[in-house]
PDB file of N, CA and C in Angstrom:
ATOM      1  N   UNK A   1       0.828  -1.198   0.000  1.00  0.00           N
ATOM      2  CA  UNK A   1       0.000   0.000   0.000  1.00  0.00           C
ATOM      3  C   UNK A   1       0.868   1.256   0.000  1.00  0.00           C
ATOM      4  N   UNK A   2       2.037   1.080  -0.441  1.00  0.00           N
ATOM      5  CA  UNK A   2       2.790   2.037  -0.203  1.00  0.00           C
ATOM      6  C   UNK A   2       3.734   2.814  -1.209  1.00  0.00           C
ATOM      7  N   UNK A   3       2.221   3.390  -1.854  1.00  0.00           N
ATOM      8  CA  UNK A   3       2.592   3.945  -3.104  1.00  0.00           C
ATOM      9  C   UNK A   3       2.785   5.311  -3.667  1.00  0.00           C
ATOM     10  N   UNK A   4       3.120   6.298  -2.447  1.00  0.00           N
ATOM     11  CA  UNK A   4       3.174   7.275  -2.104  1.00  0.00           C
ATOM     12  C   UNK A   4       4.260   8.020  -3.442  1.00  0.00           C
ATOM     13  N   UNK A   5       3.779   9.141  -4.334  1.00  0.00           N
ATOM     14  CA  UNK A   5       4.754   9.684  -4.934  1.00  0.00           C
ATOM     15  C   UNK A   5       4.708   8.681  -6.580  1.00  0.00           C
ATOM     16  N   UNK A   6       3.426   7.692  -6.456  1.00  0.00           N
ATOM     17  CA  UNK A   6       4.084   6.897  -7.971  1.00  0.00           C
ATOM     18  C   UNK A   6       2.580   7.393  -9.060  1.00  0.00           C
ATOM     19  N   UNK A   7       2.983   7.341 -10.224  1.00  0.00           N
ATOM     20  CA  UNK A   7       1.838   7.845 -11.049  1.00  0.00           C
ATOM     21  C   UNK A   7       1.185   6.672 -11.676  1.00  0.00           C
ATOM     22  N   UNK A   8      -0.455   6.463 -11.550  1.00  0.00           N
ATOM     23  CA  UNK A   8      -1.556   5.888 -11.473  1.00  0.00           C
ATOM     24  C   UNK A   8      -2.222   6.124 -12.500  1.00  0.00           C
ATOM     25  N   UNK A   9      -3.303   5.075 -13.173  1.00  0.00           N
ATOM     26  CA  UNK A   9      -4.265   5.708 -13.633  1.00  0.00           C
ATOM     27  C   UNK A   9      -5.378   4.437 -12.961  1.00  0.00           C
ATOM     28  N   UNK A  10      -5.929   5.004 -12.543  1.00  0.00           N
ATOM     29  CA  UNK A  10      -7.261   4.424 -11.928  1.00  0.00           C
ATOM     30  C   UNK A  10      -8.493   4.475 -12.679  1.00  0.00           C
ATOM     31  N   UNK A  11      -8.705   2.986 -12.776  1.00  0.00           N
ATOM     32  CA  UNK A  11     -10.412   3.106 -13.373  1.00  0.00           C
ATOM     33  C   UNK A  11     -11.349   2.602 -12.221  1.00  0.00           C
ATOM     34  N   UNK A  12     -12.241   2.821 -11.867  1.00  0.00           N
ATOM     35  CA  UNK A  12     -13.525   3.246 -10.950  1.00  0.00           C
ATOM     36  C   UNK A  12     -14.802   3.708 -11.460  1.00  0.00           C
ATOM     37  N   UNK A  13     -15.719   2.991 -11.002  1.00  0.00           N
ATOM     38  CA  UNK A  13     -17.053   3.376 -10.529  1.00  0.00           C
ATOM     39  C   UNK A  13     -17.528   4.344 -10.197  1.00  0.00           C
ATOM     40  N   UNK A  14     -18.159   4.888 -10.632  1.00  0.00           N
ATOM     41  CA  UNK A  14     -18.121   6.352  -9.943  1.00  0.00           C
ATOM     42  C   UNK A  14     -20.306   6.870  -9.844  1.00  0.00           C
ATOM     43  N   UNK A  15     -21.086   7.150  -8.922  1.00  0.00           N
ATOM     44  CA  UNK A  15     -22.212   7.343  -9.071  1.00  0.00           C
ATOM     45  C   UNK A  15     -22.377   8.592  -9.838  1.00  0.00           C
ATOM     46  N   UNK A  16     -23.880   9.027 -10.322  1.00  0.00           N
ATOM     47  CA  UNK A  16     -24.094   9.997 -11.105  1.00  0.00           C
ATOM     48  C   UNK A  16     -25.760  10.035 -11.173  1.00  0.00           C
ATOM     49  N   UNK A  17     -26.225  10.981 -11.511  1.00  0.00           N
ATOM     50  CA  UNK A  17     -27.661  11.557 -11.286  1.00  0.00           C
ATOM     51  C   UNK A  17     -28.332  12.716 -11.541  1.00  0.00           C
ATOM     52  N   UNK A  18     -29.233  12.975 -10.133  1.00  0.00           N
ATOM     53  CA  UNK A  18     -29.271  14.005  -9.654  1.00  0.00           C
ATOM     54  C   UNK A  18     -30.533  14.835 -10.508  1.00  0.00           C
ATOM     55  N   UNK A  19     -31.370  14.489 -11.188  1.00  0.00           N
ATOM     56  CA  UNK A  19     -32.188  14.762 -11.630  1.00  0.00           C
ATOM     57  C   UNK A  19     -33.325  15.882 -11.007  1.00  0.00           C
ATOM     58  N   UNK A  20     -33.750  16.710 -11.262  1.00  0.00           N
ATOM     59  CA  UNK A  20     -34.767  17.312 -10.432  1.00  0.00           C
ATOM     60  C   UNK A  20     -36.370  16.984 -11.494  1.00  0.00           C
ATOM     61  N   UNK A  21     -37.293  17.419 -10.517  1.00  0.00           N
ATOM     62  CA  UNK A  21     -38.456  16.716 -10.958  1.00  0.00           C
ATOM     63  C   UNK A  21     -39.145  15.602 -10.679  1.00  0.00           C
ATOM     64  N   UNK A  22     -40.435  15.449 -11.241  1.00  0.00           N
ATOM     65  CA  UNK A  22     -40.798  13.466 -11.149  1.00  0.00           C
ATOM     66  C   UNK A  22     -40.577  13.388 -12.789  1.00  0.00           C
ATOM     67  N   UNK A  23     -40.435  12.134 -12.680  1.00  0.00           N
ATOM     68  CA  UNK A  23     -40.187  11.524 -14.517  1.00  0.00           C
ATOM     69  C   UNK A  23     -40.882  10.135 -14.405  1.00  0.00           C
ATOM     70  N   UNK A  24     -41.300   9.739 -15.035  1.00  0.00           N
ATOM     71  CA  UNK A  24     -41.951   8.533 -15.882  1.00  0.00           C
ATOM     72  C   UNK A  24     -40.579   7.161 -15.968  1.00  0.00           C
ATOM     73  N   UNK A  25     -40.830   6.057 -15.002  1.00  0.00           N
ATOM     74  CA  UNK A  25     -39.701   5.317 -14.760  1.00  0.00           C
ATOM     75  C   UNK A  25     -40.412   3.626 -15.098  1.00  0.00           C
ATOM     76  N   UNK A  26     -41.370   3.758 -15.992  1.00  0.00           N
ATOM     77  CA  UNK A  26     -41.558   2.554 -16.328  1.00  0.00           C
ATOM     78  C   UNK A  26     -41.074   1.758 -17.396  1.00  0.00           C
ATOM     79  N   UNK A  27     -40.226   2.823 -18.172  1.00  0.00           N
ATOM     80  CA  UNK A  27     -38.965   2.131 -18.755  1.00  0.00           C
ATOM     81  C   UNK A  27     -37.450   2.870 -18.300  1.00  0.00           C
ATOM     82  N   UNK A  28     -37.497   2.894 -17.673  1.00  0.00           N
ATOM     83  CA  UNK A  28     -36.252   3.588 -16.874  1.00  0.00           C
ATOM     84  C   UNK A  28     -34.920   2.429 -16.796  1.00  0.00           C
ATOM     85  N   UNK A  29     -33.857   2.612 -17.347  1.00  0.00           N
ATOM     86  CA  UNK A  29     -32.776   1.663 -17.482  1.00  0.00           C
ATOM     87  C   UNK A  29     -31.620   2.667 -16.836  1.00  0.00           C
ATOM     88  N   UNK A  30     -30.580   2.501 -16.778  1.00  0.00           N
ATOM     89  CA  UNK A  30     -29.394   2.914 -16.091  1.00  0.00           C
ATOM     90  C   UNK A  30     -28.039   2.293 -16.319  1.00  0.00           C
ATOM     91  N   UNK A  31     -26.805   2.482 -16.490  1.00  0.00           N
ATOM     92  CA  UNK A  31     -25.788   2.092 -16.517  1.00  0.00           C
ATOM     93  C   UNK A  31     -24.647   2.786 -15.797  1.00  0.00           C
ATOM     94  N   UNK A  32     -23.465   1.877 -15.440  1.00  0.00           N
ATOM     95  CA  UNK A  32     -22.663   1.754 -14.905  1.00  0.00           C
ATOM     96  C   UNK A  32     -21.515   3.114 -15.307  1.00  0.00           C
ATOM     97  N   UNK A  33     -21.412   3.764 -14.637  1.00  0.00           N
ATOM     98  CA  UNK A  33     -20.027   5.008 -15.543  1.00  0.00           C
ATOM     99  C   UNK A  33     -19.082   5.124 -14.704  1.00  0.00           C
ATOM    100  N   UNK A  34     -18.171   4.641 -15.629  1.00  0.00           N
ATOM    101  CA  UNK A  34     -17.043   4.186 -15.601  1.00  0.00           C
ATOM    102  C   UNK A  34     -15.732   5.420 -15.849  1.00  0.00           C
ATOM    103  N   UNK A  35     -14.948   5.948 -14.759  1.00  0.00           N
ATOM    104  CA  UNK A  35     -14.072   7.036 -14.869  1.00  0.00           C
ATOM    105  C   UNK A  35     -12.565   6.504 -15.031  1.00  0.00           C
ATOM    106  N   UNK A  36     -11.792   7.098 -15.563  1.00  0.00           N
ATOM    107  CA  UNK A  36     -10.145   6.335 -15.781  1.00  0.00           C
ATOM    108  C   UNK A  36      -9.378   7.960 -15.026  1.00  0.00           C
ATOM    109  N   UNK A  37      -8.400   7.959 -14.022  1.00  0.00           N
ATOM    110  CA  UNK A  37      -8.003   9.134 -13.632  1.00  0.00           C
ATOM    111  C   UNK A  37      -6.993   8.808 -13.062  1.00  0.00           C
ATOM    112  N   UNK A  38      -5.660   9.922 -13.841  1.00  0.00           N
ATOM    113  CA  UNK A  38      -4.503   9.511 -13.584  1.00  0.00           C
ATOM    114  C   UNK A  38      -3.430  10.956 -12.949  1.00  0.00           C
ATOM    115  N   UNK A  39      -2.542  10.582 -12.013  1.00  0.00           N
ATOM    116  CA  UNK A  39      -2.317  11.504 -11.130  1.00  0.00           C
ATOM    117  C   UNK A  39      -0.935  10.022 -10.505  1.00  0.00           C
ATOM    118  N   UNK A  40      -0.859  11.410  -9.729  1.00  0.00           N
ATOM    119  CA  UNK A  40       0.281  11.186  -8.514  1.00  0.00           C
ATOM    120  C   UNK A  40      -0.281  10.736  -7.544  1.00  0.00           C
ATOM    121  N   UNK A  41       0.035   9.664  -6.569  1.00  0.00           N
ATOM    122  CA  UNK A  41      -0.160   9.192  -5.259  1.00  0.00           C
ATOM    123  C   UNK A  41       0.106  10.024  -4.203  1.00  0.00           C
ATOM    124  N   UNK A  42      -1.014  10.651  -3.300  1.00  0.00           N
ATOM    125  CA  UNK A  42      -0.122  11.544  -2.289  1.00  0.00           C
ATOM    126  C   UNK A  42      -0.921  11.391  -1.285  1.00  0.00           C
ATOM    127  N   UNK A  43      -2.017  10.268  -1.001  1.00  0.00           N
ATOM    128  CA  UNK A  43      -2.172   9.811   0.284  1.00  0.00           C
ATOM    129  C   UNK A  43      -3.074   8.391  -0.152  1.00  0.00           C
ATOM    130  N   UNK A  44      -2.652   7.569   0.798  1.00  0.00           N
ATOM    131  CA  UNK A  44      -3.416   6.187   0.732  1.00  0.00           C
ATOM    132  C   UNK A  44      -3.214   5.177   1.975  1.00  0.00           C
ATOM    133  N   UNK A  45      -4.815   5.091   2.461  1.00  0.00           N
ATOM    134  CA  UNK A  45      -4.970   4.313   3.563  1.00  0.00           C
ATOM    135  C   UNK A  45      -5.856   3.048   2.899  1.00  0.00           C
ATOM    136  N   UNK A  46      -6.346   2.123   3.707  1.00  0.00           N
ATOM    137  CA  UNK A  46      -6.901   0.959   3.511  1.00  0.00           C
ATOM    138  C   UNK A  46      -9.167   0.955   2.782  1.00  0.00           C
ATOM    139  N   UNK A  47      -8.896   2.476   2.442  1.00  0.00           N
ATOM    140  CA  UNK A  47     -10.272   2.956   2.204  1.00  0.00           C
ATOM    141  C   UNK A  47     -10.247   3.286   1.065  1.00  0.00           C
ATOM    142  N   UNK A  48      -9.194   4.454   0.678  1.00  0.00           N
ATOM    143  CA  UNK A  48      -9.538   5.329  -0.493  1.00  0.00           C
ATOM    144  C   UNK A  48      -8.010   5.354  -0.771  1.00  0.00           C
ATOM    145  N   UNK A  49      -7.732   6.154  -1.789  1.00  0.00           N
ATOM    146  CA  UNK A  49      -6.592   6.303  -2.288  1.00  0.00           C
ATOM    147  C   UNK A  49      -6.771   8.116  -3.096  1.00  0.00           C
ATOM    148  N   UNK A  50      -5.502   8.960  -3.103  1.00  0.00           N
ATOM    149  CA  UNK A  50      -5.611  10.793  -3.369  1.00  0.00           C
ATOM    150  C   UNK A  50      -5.154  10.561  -4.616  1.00  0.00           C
ATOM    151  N   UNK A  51      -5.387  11.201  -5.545  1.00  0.00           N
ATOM    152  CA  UNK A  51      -4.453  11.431  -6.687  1.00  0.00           C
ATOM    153  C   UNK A  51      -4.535  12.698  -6.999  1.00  0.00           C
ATOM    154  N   UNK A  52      -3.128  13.129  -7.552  1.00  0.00           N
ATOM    155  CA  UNK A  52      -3.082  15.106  -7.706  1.00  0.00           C
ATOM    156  C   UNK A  52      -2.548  14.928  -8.897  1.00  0.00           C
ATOM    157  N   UNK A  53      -3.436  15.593  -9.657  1.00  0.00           N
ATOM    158  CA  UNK A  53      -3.291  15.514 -11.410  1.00  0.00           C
ATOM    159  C   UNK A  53      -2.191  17.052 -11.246  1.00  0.00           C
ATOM    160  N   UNK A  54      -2.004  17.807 -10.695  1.00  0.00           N
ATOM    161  CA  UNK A  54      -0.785  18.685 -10.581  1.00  0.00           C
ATOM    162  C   UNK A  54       0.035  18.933  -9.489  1.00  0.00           C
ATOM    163  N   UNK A  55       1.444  18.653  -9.517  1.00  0.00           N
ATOM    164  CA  UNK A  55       2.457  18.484  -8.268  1.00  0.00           C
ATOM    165  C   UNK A  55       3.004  19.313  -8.113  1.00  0.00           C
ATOM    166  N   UNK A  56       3.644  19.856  -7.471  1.00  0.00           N
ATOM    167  CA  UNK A  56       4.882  21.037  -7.318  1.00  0.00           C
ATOM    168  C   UNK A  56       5.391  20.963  -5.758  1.00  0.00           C
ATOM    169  N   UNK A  57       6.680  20.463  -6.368  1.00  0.00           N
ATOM    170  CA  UNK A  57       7.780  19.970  -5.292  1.00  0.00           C
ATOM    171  C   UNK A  57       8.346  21.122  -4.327  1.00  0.00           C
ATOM    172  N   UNK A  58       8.268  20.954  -2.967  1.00  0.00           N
ATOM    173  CA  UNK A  58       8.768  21.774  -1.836  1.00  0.00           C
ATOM    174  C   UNK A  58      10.174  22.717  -2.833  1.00  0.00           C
ATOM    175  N   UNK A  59      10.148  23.902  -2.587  1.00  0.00           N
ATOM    176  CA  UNK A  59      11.254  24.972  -2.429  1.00  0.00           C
ATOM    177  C   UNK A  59      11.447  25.575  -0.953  1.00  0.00           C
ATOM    178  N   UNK A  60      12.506  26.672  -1.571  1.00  0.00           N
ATOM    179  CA  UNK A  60      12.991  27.477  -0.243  1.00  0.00           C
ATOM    180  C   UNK A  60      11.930  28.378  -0.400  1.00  0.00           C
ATOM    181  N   UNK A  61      10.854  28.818  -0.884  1.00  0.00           N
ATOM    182  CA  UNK A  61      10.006  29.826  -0.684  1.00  0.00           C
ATOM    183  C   UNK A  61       8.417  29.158  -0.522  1.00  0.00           C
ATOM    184  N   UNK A  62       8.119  27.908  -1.356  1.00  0.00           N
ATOM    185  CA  UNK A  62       6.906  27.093  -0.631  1.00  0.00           C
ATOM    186  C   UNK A  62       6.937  25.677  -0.285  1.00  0.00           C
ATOM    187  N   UNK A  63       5.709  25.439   0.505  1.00  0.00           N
ATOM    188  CA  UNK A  63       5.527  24.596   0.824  1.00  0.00           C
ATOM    189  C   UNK A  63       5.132  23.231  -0.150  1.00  0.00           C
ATOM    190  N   UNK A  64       5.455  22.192  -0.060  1.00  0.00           N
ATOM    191  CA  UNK A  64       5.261  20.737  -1.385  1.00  0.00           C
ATOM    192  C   UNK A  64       3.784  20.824  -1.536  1.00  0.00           C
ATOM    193  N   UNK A  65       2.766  21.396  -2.546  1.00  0.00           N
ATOM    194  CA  UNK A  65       2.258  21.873  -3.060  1.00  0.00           C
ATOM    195  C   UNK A  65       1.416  20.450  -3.930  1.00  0.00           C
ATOM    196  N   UNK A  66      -0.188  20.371  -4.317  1.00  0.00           N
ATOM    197  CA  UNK A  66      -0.957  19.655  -5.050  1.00  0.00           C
ATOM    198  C   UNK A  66      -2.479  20.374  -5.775  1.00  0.00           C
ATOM    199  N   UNK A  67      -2.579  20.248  -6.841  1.00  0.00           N
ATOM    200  CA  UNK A  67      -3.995  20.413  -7.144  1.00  0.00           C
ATOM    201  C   UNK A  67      -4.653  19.878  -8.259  1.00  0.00           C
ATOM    202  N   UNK A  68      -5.998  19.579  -7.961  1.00  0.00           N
ATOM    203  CA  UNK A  68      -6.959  18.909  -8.671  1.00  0.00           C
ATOM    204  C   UNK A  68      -6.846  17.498  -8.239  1.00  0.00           C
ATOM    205  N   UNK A  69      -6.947  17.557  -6.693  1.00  0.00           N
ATOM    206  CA  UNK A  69      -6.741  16.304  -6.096  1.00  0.00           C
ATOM    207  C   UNK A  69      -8.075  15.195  -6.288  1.00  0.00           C
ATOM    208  N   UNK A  70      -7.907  13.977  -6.160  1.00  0.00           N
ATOM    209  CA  UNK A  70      -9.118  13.344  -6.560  1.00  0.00           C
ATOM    210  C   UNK A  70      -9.305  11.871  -5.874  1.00  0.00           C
ATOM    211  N   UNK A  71      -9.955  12.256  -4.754  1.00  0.00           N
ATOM    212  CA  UNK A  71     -10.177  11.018  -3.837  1.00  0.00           C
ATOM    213  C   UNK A  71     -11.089   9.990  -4.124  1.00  0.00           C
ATOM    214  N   UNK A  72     -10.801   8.671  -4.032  1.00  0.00           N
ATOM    215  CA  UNK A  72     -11.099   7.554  -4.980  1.00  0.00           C
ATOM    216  C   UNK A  72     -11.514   6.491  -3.779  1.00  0.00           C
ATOM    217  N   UNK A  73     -13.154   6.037  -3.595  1.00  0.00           N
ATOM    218  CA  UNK A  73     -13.045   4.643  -3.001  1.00  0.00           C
ATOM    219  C   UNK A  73     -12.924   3.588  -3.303  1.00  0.00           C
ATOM    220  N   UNK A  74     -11.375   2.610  -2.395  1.00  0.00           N
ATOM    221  CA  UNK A  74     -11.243   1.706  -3.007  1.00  0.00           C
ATOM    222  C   UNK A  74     -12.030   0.768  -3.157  1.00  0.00           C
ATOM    223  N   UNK A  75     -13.569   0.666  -2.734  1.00  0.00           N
ATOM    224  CA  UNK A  75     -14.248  -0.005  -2.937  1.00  0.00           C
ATOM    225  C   UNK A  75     -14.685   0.214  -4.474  1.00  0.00           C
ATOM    226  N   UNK A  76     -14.823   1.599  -5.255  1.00  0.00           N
ATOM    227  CA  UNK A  76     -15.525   1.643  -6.846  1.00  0.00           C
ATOM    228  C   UNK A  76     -14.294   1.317  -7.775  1.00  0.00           C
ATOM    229  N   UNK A  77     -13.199   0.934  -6.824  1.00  0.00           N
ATOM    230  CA  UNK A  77     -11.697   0.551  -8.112  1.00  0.00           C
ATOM    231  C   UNK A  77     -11.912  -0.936  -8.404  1.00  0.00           C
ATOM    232  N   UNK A  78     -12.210  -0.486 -10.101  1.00  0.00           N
ATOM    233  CA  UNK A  78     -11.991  -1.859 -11.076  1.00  0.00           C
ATOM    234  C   UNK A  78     -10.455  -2.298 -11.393  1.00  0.00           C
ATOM    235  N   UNK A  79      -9.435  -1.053 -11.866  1.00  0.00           N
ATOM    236  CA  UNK A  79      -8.409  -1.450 -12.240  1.00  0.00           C
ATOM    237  C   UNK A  79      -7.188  -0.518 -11.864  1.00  0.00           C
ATOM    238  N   UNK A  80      -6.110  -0.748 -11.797  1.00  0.00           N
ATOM    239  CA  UNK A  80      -4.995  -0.281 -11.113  1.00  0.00           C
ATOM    240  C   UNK A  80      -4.326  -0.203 -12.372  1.00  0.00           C
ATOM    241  N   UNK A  81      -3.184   0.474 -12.600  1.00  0.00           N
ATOM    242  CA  UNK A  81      -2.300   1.019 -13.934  1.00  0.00           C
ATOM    243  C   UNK A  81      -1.128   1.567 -13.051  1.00  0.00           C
ATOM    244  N   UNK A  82       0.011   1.104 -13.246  1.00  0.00           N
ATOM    245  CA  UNK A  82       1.153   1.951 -12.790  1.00  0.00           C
ATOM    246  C   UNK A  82       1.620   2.431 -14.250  1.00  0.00           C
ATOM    247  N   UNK A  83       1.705   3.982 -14.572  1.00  0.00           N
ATOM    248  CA  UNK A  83       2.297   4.787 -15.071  1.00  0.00           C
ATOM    249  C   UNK A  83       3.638   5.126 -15.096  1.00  0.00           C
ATOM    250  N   UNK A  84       4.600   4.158 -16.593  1.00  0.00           N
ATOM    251  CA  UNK A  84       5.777   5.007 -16.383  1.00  0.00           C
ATOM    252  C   UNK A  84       5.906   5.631 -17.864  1.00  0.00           C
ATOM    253  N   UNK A  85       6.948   6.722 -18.460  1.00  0.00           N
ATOM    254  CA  UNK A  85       6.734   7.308 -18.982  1.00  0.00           C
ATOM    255  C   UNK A  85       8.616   8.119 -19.029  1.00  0.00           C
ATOM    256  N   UNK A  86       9.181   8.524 -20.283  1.00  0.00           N
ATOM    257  CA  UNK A  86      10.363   9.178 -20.179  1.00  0.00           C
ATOM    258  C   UNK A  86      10.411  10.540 -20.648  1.00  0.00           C
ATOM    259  N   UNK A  87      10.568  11.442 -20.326  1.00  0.00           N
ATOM    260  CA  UNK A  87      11.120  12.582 -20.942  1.00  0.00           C
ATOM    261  C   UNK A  87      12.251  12.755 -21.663  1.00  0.00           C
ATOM    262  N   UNK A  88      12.883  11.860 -21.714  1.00  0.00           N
ATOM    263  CA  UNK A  88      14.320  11.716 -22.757  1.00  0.00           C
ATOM    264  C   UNK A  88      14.202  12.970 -23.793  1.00  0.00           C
ATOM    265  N   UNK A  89      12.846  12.858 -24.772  1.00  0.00           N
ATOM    266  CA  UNK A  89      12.638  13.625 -26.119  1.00  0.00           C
ATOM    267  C   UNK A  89      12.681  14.774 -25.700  1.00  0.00           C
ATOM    268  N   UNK A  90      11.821  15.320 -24.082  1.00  0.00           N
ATOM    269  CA  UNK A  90      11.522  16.707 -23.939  1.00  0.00           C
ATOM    270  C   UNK A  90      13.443  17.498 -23.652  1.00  0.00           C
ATOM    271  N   UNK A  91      13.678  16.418 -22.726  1.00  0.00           N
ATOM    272  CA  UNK A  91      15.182  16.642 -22.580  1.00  0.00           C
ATOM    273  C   UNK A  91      16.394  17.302 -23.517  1.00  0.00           C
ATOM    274  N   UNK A  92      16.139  16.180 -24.691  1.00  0.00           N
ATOM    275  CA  UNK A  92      16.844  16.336 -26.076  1.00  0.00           C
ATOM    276  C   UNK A  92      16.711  17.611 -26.498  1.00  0.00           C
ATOM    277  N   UNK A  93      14.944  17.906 -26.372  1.00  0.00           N
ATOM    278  CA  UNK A  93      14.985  19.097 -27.170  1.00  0.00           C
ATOM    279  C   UNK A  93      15.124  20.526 -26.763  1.00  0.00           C
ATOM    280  N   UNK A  94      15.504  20.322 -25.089  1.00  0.00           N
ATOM    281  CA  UNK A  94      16.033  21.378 -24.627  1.00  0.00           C
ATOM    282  C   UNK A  94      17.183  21.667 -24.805  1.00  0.00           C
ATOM    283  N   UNK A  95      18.081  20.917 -24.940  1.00  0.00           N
ATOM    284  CA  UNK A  95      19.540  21.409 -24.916  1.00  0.00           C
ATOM    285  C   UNK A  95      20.344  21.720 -25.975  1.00  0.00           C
ATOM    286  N   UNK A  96      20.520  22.802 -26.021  1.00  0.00           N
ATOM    287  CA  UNK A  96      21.632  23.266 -27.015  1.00  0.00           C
ATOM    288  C   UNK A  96      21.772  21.988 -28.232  1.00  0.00           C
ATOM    289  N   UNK A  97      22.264  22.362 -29.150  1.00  0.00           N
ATOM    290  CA  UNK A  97      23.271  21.611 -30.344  1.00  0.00           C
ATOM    291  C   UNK A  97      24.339  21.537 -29.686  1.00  0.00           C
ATOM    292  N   UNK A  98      24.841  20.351 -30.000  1.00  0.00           N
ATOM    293  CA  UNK A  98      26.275  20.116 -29.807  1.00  0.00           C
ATOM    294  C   UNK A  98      27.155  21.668 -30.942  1.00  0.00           C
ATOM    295  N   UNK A  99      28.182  22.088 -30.257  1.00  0.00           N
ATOM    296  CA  UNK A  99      29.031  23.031 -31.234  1.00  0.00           C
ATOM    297  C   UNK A  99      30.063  22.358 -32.185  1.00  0.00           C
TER     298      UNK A  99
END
C-alpha cells in the first residue's frame, strides 16, 4: 500500500444523477459510468486512495504543493495502472546543439 509519490491511472465506478423533478420510470434503465483518472499518489490508507493531477515539489520559498486532487473509493476501483513514462525527447529538445 505504499505507493506514495508513484503515477496511477485508476479506473472506478463512480455514481451519477441528480435529476430534479418526477419523470416517468416505467422504462427507466441505467448504466454503470465508468471514470479512468490519472495523477500522482499523495495519500493512501486501507479505504480510499488521493491522486493530484498537478504536483509542485517543496522549495525554499513554498511549501510541497498539489492540485486537482481526486479522492477515490477503493471499494468503486476496477483497475490499477502503474504509469511510467520518459522525458528523454523533452530533454533532447532542450539542450543546445552540440558546437
Amino acid at each position: 500500500m505504499d505507493r506514495i509519490g508513484e503515477i496511477l491511472m485508476i479506473e472506478w465506478e463512480d455514481s451519477y444523477g441528480v435529476e430534479s423533478g418526477w419523470r416517468d420510470i416505467s422504462n427507466y434503465s441505467a448504466s454503470v459510468l465508468t471514470i479512468k483518472s490519472v495523477g500522482k499518489v499523495i495519500y493512501e490508507n486501507d479505504k480510499i486512495i488521493s491522486l493530484a493531477h498537478n504536483f509542485a515539489d517543496e522549495t525554499d520559498n513554498t511549501p510541497m504543493q498539489a492540485n486537482g486532487i481526486m479522492v477515490i473509493p477503493k471499494a468503486c476501483i476496477v483497475n490499477v495502472t502503474s504509469c511510467s513514462f520518459s522525458c528523454q525527447q523533452f530533454e533532447s529538445e532542450q539542450k543546445p546543439p552540440p558546437s
